[in-house]
PDB file of N, CA and C in Angstrom:
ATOM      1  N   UNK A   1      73.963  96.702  88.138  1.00  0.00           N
ATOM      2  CA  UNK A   1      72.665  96.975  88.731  1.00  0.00           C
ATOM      3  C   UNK A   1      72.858  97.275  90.213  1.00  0.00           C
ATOM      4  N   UNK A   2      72.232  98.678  90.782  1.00  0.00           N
ATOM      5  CA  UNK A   2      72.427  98.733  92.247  1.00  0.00           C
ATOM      6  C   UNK A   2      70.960  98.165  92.866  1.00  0.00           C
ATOM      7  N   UNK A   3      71.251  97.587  93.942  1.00  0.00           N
ATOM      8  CA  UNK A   3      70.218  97.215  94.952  1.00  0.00           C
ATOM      9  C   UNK A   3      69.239  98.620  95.458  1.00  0.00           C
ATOM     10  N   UNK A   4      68.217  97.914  95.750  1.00  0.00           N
ATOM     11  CA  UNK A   4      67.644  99.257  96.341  1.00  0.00           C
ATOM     12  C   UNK A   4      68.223 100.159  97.368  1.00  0.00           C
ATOM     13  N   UNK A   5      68.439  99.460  98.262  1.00  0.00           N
ATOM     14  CA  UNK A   5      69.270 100.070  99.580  1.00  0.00           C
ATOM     15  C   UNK A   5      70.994 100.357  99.350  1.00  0.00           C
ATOM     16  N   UNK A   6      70.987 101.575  98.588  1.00  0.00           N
ATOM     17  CA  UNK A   6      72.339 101.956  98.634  1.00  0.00           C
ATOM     18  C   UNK A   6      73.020 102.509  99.943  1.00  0.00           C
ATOM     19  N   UNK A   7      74.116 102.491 100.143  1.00  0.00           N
ATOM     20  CA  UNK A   7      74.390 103.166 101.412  1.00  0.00           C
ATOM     21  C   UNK A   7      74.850 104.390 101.405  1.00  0.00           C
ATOM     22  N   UNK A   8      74.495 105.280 100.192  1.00  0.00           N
ATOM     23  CA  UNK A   8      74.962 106.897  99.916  1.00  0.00           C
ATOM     24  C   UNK A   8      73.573 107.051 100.456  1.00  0.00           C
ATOM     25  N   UNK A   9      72.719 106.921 100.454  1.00  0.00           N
ATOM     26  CA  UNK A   9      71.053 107.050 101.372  1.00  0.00           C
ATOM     27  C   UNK A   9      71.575 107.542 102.622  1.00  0.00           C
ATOM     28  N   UNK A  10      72.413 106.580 103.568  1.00  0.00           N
ATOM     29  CA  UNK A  10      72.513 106.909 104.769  1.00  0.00           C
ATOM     30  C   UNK A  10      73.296 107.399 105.122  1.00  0.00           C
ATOM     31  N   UNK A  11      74.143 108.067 104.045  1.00  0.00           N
ATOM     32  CA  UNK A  11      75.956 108.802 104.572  1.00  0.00           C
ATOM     33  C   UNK A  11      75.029 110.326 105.019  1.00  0.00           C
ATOM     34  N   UNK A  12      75.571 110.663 106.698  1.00  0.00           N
ATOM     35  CA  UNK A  12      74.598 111.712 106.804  1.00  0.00           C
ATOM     36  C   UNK A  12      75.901 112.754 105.969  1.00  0.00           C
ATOM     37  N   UNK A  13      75.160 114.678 105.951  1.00  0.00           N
ATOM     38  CA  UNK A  13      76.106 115.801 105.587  1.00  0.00           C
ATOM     39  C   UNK A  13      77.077 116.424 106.430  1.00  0.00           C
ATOM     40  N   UNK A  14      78.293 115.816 106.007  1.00  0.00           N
ATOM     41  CA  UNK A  14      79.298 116.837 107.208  1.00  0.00           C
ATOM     42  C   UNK A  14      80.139 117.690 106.184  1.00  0.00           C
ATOM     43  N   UNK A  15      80.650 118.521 106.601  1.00  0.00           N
ATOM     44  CA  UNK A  15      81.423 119.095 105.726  1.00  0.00           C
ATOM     45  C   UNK A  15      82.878 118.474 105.978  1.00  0.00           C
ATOM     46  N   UNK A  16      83.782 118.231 104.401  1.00  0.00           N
ATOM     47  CA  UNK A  16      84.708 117.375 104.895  1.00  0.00           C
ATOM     48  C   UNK A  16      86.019 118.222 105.642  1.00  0.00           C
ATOM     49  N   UNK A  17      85.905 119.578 105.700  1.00  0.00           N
ATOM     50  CA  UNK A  17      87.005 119.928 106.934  1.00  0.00           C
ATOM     51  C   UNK A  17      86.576 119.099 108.236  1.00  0.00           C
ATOM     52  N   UNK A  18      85.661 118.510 108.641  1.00  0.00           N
ATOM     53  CA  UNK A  18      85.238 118.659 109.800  1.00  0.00           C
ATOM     54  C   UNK A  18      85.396 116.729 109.978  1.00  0.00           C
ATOM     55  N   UNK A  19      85.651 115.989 109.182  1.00  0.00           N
ATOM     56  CA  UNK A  19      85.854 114.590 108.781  1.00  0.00           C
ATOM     57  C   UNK A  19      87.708 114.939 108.692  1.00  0.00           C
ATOM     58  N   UNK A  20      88.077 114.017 109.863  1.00  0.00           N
ATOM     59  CA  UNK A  20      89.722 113.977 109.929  1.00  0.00           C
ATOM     60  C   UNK A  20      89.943 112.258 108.680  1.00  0.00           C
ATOM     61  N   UNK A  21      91.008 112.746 108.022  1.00  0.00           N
ATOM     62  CA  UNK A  21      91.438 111.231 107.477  1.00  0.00           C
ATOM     63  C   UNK A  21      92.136 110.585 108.184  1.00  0.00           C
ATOM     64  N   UNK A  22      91.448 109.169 108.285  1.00  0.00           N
ATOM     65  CA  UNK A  22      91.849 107.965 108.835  1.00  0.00           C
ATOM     66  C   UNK A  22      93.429 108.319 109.230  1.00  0.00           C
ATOM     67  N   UNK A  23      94.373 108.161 108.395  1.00  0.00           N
ATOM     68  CA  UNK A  23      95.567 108.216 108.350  1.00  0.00           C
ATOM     69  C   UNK A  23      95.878 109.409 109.045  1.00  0.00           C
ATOM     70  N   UNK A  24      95.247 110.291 109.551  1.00  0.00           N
ATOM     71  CA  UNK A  24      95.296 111.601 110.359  1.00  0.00           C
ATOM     72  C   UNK A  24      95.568 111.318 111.674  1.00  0.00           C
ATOM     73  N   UNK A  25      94.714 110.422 112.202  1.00  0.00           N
ATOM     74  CA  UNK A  25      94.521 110.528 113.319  1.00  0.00           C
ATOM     75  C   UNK A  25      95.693 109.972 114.308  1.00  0.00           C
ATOM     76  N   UNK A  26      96.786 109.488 113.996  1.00  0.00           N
ATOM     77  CA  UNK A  26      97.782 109.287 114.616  1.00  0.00           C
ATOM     78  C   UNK A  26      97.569 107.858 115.639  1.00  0.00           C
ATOM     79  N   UNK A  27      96.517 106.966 115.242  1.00  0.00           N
ATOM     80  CA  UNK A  27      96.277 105.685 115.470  1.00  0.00           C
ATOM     81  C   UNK A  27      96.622 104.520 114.325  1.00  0.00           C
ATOM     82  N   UNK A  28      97.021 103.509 115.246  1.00  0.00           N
ATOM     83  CA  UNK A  28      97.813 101.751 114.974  1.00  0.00           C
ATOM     84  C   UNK A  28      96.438 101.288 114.055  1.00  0.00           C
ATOM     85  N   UNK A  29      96.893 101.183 112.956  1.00  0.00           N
ATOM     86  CA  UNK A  29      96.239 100.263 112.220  1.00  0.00           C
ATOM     87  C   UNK A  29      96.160  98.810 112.907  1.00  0.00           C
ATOM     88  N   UNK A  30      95.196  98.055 113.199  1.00  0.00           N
ATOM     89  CA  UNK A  30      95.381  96.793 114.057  1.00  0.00           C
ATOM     90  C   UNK A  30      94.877  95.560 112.693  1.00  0.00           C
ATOM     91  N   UNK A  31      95.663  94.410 112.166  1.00  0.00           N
ATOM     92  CA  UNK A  31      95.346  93.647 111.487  1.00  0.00           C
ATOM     93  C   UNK A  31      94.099  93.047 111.894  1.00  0.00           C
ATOM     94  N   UNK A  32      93.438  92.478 111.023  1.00  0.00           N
ATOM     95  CA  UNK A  32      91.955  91.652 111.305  1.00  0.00           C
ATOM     96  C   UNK A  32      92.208  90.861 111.975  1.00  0.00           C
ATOM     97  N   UNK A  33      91.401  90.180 112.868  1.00  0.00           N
ATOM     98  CA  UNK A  33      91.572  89.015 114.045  1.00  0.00           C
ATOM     99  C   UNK A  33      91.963  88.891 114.899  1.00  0.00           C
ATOM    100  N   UNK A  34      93.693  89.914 114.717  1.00  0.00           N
ATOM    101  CA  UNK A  34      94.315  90.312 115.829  1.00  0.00           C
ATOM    102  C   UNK A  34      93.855  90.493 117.222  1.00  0.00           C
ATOM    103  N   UNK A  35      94.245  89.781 118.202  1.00  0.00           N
ATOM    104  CA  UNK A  35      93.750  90.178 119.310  1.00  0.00           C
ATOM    105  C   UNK A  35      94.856  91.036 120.321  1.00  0.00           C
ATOM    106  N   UNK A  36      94.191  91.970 120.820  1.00  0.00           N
ATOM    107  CA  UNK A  36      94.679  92.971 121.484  1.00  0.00           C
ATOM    108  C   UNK A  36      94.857  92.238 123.127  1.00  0.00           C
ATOM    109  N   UNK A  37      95.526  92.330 123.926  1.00  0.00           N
ATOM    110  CA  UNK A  37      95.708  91.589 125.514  1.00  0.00           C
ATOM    111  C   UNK A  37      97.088  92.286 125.841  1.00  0.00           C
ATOM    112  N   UNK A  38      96.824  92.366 127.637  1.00  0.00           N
ATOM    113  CA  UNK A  38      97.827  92.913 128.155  1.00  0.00           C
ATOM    114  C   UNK A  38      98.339  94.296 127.795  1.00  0.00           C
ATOM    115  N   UNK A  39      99.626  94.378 127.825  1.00  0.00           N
ATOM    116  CA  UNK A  39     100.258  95.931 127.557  1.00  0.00           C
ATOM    117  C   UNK A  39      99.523  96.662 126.348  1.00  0.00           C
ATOM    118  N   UNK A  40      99.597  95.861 125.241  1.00  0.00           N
ATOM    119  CA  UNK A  40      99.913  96.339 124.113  1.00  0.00           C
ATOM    120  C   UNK A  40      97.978  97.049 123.602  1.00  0.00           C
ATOM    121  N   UNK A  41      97.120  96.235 124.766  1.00  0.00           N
ATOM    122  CA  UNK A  41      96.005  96.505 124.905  1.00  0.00           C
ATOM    123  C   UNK A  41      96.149  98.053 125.598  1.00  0.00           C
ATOM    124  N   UNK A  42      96.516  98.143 126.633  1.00  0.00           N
ATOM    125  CA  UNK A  42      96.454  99.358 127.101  1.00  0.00           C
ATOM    126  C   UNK A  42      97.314  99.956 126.704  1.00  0.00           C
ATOM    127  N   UNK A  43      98.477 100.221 126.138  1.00  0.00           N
ATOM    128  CA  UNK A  43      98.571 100.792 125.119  1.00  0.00           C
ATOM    129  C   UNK A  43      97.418 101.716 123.937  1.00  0.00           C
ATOM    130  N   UNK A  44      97.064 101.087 123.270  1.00  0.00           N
ATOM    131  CA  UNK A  44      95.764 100.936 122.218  1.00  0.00           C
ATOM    132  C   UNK A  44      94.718 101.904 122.681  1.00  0.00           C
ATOM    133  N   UNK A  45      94.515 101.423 124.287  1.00  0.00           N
ATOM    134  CA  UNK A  45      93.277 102.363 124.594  1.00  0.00           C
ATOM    135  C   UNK A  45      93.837 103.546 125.036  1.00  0.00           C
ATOM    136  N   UNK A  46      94.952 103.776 125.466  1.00  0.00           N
ATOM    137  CA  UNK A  46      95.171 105.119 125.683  1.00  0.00           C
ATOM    138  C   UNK A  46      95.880 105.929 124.565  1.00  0.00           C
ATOM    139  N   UNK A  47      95.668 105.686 123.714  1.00  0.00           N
ATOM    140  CA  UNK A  47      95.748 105.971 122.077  1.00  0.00           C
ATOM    141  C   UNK A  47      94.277 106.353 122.234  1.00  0.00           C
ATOM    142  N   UNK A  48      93.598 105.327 121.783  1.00  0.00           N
ATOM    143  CA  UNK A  48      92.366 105.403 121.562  1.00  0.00           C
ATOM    144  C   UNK A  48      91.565 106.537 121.963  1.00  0.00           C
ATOM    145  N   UNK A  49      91.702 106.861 123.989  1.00  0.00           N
ATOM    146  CA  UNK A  49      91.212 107.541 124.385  1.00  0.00           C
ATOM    147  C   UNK A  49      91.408 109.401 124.313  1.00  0.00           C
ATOM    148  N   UNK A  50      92.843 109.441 123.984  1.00  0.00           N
ATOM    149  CA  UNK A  50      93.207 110.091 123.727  1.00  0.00           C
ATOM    150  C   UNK A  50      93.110 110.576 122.211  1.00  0.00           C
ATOM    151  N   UNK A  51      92.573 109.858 121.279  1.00  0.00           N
ATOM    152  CA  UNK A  51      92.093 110.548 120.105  1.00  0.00           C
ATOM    153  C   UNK A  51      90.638 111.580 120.447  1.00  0.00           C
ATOM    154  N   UNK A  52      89.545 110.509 121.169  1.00  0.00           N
ATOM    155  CA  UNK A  52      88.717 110.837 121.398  1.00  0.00           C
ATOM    156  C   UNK A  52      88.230 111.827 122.213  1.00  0.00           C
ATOM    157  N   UNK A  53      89.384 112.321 123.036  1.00  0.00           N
ATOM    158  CA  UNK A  53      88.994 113.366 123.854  1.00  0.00           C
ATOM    159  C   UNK A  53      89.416 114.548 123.527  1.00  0.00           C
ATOM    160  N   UNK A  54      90.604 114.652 122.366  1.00  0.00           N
ATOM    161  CA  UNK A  54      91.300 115.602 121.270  1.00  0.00           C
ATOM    162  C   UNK A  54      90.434 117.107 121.810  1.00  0.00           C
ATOM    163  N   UNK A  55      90.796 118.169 122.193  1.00  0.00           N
ATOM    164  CA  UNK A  55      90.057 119.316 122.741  1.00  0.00           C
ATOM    165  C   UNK A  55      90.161 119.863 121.051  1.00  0.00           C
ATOM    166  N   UNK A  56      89.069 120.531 120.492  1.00  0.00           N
ATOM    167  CA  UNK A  56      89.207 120.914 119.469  1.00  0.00           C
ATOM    168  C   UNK A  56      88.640 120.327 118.019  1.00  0.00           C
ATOM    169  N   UNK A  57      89.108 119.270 118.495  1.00  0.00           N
ATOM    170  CA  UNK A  57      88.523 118.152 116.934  1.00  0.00           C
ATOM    171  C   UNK A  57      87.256 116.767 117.771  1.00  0.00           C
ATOM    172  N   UNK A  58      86.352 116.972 116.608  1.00  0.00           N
ATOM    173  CA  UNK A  58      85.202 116.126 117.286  1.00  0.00           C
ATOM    174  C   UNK A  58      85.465 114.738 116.163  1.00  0.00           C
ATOM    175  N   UNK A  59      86.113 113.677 117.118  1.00  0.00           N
ATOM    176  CA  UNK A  59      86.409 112.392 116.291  1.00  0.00           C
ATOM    177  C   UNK A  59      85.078 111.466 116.912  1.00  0.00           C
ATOM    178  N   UNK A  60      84.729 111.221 115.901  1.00  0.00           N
ATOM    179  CA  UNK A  60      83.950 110.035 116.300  1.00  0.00           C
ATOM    180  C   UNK A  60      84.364 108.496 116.703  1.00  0.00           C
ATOM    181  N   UNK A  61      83.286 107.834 117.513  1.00  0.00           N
ATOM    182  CA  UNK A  61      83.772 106.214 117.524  1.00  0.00           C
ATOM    183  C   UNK A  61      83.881 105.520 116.173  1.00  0.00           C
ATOM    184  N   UNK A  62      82.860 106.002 115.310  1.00  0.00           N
ATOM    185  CA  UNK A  62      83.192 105.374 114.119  1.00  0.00           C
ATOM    186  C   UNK A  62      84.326 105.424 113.251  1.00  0.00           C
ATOM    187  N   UNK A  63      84.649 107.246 113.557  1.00  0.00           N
ATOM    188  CA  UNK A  63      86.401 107.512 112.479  1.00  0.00           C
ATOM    189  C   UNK A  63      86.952 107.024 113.152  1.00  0.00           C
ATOM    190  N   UNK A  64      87.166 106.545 114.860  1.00  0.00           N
ATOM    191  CA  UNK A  64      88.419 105.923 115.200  1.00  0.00           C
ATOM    192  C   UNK A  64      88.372 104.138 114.747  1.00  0.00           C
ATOM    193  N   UNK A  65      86.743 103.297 114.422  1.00  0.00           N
ATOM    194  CA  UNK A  65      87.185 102.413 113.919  1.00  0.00           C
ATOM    195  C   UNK A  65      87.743 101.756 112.822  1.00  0.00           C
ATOM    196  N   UNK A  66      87.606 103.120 111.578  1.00  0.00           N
ATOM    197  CA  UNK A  66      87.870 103.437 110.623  1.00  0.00           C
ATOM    198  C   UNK A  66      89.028 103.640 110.583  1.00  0.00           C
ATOM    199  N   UNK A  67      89.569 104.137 111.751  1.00  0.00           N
ATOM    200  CA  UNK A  67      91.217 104.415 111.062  1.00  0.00           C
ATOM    201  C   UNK A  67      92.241 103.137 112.141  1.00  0.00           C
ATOM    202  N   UNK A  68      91.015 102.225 112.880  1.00  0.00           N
ATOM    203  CA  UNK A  68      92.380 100.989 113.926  1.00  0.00           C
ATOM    204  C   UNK A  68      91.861 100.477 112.753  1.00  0.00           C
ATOM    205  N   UNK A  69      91.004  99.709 112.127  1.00  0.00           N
ATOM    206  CA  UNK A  69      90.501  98.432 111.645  1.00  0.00           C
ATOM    207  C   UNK A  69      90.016  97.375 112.677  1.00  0.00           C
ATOM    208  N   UNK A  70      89.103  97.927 113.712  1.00  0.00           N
ATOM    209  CA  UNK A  70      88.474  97.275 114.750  1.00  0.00           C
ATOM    210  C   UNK A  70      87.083  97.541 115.015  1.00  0.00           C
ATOM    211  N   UNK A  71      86.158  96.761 115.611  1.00  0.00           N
ATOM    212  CA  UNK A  71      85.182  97.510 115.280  1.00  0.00           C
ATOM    213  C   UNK A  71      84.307  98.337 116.457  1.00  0.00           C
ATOM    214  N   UNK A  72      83.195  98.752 116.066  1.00  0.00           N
ATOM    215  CA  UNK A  72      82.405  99.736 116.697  1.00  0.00           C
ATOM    216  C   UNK A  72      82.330  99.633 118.234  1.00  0.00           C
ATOM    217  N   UNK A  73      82.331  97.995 118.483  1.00  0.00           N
ATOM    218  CA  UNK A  73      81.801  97.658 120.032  1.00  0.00           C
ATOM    219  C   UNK A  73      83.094  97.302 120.605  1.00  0.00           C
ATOM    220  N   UNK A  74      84.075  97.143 120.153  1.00  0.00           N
ATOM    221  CA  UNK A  74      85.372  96.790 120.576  1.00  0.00           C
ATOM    222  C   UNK A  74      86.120  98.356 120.998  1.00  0.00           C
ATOM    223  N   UNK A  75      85.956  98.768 120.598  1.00  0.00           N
ATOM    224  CA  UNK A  75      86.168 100.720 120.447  1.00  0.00           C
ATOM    225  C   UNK A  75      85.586 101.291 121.546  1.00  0.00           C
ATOM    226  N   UNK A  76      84.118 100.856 121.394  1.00  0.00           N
ATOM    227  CA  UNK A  76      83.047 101.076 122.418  1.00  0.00           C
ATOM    228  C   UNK A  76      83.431 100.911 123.941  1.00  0.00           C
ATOM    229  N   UNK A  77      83.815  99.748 123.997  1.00  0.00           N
ATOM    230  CA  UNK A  77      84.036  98.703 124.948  1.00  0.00           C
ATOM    231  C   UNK A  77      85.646  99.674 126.045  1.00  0.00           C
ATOM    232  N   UNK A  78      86.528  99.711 125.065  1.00  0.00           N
ATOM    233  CA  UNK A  78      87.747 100.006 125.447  1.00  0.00           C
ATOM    234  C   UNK A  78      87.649 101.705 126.018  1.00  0.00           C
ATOM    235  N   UNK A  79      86.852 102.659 125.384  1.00  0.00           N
ATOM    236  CA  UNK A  79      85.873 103.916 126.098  1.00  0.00           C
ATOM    237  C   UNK A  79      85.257 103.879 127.372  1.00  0.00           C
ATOM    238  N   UNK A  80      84.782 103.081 127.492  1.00  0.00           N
ATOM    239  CA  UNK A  80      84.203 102.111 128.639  1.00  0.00           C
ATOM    240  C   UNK A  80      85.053 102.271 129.974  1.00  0.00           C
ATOM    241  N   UNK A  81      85.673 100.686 129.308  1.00  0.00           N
ATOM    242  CA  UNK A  81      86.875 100.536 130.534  1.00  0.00           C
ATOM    243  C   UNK A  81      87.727 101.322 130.667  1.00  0.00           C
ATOM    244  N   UNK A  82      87.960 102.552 129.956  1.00  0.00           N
ATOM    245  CA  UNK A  82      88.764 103.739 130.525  1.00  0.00           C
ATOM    246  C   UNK A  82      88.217 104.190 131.060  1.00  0.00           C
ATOM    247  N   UNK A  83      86.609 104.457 131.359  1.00  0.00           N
ATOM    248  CA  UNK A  83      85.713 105.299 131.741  1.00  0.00           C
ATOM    249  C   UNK A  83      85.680 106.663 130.851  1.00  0.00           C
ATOM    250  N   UNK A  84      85.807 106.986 129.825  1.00  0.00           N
ATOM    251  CA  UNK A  84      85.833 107.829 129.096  1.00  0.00           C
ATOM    252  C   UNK A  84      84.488 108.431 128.921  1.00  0.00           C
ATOM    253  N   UNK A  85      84.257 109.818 128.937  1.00  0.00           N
ATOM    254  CA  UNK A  85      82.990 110.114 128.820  1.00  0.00           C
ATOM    255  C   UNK A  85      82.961 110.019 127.681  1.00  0.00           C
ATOM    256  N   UNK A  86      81.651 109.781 127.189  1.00  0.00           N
ATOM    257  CA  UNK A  86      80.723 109.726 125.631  1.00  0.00           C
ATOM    258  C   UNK A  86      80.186 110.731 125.368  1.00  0.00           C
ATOM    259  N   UNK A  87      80.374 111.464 124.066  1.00  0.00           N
ATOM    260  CA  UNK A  87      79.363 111.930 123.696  1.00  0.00           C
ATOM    261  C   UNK A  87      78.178 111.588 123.600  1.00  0.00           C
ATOM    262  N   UNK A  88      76.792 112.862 123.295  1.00  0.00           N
ATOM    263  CA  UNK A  88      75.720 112.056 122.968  1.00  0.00           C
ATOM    264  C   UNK A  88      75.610 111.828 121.513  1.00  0.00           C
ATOM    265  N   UNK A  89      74.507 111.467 121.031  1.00  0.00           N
ATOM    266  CA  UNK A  89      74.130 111.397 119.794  1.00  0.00           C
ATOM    267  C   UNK A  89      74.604 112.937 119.490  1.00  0.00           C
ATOM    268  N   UNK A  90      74.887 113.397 117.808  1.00  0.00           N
ATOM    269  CA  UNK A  90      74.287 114.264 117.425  1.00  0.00           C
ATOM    270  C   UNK A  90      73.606 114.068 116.095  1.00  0.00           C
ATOM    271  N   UNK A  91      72.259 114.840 116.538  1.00  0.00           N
ATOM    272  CA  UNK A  91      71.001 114.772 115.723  1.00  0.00           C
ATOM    273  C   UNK A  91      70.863 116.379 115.298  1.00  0.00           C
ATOM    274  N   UNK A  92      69.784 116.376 114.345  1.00  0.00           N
ATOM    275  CA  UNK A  92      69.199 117.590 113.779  1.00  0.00           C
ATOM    276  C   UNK A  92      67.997 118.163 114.872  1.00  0.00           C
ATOM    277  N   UNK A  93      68.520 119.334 115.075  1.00  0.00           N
ATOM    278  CA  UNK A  93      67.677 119.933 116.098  1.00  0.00           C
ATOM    279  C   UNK A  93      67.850 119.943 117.244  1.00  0.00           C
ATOM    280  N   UNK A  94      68.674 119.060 118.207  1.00  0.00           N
ATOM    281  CA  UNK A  94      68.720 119.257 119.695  1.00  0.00           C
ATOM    282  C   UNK A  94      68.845 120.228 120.054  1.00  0.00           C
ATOM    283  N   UNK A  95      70.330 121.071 119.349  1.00  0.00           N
ATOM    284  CA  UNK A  95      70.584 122.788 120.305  1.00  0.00           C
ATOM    285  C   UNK A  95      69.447 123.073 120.219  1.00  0.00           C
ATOM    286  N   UNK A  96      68.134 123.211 119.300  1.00  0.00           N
ATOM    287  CA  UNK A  96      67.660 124.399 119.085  1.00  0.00           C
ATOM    288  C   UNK A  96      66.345 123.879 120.156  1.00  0.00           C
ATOM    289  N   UNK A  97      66.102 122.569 120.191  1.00  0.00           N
ATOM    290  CA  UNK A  97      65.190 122.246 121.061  1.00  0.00           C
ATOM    291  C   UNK A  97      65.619 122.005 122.745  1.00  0.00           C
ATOM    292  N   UNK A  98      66.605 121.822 122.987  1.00  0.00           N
ATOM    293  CA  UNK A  98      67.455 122.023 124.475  1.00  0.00           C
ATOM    294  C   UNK A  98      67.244 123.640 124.826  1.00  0.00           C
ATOM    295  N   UNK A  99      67.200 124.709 123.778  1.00  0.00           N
ATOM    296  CA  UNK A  99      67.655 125.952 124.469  1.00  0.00           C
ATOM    297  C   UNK A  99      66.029 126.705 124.288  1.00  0.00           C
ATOM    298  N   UNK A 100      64.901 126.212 123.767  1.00  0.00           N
ATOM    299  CA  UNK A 100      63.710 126.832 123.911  1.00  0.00           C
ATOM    300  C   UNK A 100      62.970 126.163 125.495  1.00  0.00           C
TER     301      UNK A 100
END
């Protein structure tokens, strides 16, 4: 029996050329709990940051937590303290409402 709230509801449409696999991205799987400190931390984020700024391929924060095994705000966080610029959201409709 599925629950009402499946989570194929909220998987938005990308086309999957455009979805890199986890194992693609040339990032450290990090064990659960593991805590990251010192070198091996910065290390990590300049991995990290350097996925994310990839000229060419649009990786998200989420595929990169998907492919350390860390999560969203820890990812977040380490973007941050690099000072890394963020993308914005992308939603349905901005280009077309930014350029009228």
């Amino acid at each position: 029996m599925t629950s009402p709230r499946t989570p194929t509801a909220a998987v938005t449409a990308r086309s999957p050329e455009t979805i890199p696999p986890p194992g693609r991205l040339d990032l450290p799987f990090i064990e659960t709990g593991k805590k990251l400190t010192g070198d091996a931390r910065a290390e990590f984020a300049k991995k990290v940051v350097a996925a994310y700024r990839t000229p060419g391929r649009t990786i998200t924060i989420r595929e990169i937590c998907e492919a350390t095994n860390r999560s969203y705000g820890a990812i977040h966080s380490l973007l941050s303290e690099a000072r890394a610029t963020k993308r914005g959201r992308r939603t349905a409709g901005t280009e077309e409402q930014a350029s009228s």
